[in-house]
N, C-alpha and C. Protein backbone atom coordinates (compact mmCIF):
# COMPACT_ATOMS: atom_id res chain seq x y z
N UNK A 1 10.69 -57.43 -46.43
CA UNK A 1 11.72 -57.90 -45.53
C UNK A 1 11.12 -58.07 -44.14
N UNK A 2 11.71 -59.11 -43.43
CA UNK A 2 10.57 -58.99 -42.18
C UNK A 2 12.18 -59.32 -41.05
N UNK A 3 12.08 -58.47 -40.14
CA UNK A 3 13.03 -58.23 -39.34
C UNK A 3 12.99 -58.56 -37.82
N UNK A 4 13.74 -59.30 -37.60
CA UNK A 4 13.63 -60.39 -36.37
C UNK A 4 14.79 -59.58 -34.88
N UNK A 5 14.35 -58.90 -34.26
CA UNK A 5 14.92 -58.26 -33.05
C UNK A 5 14.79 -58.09 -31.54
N UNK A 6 15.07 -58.51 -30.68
CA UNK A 6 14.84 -58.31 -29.32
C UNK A 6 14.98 -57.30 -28.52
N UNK A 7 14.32 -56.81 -27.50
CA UNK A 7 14.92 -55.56 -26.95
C UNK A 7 14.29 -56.54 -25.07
N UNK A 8 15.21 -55.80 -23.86
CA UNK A 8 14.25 -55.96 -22.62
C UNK A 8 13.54 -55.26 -21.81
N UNK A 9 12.84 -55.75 -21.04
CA UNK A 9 11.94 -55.17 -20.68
C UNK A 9 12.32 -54.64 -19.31
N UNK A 10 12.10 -53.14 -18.85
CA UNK A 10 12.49 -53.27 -17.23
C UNK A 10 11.36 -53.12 -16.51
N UNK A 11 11.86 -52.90 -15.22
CA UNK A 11 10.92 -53.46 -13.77
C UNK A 11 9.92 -52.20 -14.51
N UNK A 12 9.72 -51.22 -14.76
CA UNK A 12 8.20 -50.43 -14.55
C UNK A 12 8.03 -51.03 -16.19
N UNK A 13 8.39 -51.98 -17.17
CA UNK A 13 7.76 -52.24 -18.07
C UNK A 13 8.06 -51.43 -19.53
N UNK A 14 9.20 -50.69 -19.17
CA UNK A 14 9.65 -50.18 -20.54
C UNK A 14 10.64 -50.86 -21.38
N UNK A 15 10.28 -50.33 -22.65
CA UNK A 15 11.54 -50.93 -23.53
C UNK A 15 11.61 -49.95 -24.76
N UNK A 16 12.76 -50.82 -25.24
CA UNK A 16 13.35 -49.75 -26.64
C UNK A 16 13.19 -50.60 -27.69
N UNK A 17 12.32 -49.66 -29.26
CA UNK A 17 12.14 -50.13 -29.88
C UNK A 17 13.76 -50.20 -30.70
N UNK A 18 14.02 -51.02 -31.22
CA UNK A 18 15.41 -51.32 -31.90
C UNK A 18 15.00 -50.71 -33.09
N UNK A 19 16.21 -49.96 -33.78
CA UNK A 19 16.70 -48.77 -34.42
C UNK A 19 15.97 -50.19 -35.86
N UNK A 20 16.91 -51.11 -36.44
CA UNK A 20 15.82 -51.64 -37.20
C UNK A 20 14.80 -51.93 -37.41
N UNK A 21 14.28 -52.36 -36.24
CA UNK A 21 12.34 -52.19 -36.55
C UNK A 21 12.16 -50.58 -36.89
N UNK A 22 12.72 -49.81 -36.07
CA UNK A 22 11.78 -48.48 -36.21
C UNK A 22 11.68 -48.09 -37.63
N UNK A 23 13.08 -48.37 -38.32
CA UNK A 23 13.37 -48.10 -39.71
C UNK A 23 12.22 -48.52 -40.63
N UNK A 24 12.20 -50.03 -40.13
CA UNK A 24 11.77 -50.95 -41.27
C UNK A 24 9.74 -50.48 -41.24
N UNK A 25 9.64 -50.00 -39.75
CA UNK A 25 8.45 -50.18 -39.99
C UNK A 25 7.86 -48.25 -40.04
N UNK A 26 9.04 -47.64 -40.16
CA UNK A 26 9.10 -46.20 -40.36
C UNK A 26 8.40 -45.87 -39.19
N UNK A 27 8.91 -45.85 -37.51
CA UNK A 27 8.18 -45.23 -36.57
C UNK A 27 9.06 -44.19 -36.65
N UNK A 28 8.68 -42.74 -35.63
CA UNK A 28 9.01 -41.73 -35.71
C UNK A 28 8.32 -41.14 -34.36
N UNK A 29 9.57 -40.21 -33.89
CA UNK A 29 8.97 -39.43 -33.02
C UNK A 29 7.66 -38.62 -32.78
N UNK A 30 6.70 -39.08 -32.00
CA UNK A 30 5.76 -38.63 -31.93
C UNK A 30 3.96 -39.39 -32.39
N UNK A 31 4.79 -40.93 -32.95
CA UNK A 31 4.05 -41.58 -33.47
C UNK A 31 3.69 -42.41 -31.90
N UNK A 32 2.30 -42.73 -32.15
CA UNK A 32 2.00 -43.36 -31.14
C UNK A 32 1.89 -45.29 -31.18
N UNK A 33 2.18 -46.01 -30.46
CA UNK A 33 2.06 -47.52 -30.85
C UNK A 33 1.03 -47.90 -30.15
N UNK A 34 -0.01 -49.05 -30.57
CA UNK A 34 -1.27 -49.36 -29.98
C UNK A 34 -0.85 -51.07 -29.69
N UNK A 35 -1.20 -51.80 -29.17
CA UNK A 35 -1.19 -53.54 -28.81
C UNK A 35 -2.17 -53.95 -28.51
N UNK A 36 -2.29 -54.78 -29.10
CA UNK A 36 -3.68 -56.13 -28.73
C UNK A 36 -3.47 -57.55 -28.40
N UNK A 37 -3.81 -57.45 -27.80
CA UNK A 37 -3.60 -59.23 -27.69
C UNK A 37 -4.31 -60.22 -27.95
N UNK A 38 -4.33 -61.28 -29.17
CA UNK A 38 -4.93 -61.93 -29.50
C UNK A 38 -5.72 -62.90 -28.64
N UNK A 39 -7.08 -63.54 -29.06
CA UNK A 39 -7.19 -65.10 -28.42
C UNK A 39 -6.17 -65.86 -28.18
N UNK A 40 -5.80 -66.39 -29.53
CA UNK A 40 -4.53 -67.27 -29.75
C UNK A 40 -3.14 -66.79 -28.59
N UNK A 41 -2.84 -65.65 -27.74
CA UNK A 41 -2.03 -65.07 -27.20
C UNK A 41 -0.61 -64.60 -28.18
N UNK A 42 -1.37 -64.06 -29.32
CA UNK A 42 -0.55 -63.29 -30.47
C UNK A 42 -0.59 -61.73 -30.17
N UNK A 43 0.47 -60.94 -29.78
CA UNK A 43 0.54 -59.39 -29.73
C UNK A 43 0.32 -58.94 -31.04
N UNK A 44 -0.68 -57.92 -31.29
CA UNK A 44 -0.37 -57.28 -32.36
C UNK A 44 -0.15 -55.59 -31.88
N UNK A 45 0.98 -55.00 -32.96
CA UNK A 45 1.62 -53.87 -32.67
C UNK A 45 1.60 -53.06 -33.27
N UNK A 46 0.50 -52.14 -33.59
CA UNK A 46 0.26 -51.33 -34.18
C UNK A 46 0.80 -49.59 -34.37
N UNK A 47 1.48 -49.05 -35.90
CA UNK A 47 1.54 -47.87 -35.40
C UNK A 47 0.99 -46.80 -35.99
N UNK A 48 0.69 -45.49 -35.10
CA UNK A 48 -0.09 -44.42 -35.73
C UNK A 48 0.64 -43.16 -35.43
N UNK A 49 0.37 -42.92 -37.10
CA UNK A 49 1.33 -41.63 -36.96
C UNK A 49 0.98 -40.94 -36.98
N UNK A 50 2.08 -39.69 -36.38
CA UNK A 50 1.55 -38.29 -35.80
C UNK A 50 0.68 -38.18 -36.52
N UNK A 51 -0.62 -37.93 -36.03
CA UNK A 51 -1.72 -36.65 -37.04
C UNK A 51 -1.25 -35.38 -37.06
N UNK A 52 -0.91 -34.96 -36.95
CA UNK A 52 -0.22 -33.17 -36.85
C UNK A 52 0.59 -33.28 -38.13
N UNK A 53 1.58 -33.83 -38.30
CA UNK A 53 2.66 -34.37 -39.39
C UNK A 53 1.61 -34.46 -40.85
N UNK A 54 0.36 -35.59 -40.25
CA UNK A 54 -0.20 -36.08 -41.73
C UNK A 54 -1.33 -34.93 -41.86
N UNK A 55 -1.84 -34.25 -41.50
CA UNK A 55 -2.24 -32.78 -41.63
C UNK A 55 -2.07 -31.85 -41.74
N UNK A 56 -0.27 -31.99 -41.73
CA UNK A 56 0.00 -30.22 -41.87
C UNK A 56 0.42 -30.15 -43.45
N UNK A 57 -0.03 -29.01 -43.43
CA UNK A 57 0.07 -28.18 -44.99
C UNK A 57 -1.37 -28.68 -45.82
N UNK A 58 -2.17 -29.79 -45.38
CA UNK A 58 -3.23 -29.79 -45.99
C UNK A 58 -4.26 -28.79 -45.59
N UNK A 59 -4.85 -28.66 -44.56
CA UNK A 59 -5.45 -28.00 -44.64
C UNK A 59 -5.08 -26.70 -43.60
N UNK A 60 -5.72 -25.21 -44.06
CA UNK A 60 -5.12 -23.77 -43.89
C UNK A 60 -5.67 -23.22 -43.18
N UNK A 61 -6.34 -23.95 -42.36
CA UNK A 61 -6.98 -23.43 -40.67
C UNK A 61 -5.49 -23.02 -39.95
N UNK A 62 -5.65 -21.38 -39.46
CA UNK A 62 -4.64 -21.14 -38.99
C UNK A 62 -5.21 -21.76 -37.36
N UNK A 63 -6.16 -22.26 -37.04
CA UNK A 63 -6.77 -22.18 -35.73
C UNK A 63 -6.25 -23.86 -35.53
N UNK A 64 -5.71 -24.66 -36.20
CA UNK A 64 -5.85 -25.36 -36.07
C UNK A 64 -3.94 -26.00 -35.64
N UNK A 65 -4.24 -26.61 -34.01
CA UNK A 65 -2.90 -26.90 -33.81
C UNK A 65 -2.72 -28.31 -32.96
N UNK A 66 -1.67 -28.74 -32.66
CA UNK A 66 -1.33 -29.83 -32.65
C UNK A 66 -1.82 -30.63 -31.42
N UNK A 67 -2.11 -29.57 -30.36
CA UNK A 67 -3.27 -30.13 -29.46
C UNK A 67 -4.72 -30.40 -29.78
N UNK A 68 -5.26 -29.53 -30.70
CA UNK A 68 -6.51 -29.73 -31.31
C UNK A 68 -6.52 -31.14 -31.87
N UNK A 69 -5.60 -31.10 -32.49
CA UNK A 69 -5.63 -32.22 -33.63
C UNK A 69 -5.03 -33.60 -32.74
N UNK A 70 -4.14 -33.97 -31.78
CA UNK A 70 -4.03 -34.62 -31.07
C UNK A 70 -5.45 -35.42 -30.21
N UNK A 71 -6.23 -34.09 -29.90
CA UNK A 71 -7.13 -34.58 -29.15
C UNK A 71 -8.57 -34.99 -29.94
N UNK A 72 -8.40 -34.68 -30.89
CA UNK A 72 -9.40 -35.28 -31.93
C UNK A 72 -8.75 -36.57 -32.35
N UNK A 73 -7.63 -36.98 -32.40
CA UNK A 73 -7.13 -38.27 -32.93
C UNK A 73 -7.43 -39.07 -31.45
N UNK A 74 -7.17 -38.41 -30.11
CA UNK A 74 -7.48 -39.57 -28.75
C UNK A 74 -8.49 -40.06 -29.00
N UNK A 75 -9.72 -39.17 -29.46
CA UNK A 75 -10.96 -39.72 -29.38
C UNK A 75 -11.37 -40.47 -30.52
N UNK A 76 -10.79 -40.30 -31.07
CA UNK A 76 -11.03 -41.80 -32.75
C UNK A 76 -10.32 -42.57 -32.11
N UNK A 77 -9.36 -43.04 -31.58
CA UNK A 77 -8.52 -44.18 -30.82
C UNK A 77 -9.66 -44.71 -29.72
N UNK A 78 -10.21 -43.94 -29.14
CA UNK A 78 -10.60 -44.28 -27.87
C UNK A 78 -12.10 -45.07 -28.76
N UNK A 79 -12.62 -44.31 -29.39
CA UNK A 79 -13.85 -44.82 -30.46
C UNK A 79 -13.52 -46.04 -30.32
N UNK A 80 -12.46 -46.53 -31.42
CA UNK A 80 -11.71 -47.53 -32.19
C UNK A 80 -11.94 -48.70 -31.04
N UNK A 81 -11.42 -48.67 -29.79
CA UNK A 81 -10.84 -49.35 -29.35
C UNK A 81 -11.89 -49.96 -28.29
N UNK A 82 -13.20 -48.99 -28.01
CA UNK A 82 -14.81 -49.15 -27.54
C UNK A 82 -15.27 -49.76 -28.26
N UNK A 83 -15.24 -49.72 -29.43
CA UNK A 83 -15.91 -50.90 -30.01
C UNK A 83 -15.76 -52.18 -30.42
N UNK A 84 -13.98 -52.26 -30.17
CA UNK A 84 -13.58 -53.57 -30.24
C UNK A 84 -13.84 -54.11 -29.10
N UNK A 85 -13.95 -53.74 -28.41
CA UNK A 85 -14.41 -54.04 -26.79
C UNK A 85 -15.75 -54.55 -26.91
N UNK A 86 -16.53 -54.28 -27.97
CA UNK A 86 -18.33 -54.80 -28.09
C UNK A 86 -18.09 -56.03 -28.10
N UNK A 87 -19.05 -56.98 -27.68
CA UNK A 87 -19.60 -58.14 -27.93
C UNK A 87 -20.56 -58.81 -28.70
């Protein structure tokens, strides 16, 4: 199903994702959204979900918590996003 919705934008640049996209594309509190902007001037809208959420109960590091794991996911993002930046 592909779901067609508007939301606006205000003066410092925020907006609300509409309750059907979030559904359709299962965002969730705490999930982070990434954007790119194409050559062509196509947004793409990417989302990533909590790592804390998709790690917990797998593994039984009691040492292991949601800032740890947050800040190990910045730096794979930040990776990710350095190298799309290569030429």
């Amino acid at each position: 199903m592909m779901t067609l919705s508007t939301s606006k934008v205000s003066k410092k640049g925020l907006t609300n994702i509409p309750v059907s996209i979030r559904r359709e594309a299962g965002i969730e509190e705490g999930d982070t959204i990434t954007w790119h902007v194409r050559e062509d001037g196509v947004i793409e809208v990417r989302v990533v979900k909590n790592p804390y959420r998709l790690l917990k109960g797998k593994y039984k590091d009691p040492n292991l918590t949601y800032d740890k794991v947050e800040g190990i996911a910045d730096k794979i993002l930040e990776e990710g996003t350095n190298a799309n930046n290569r030429a």
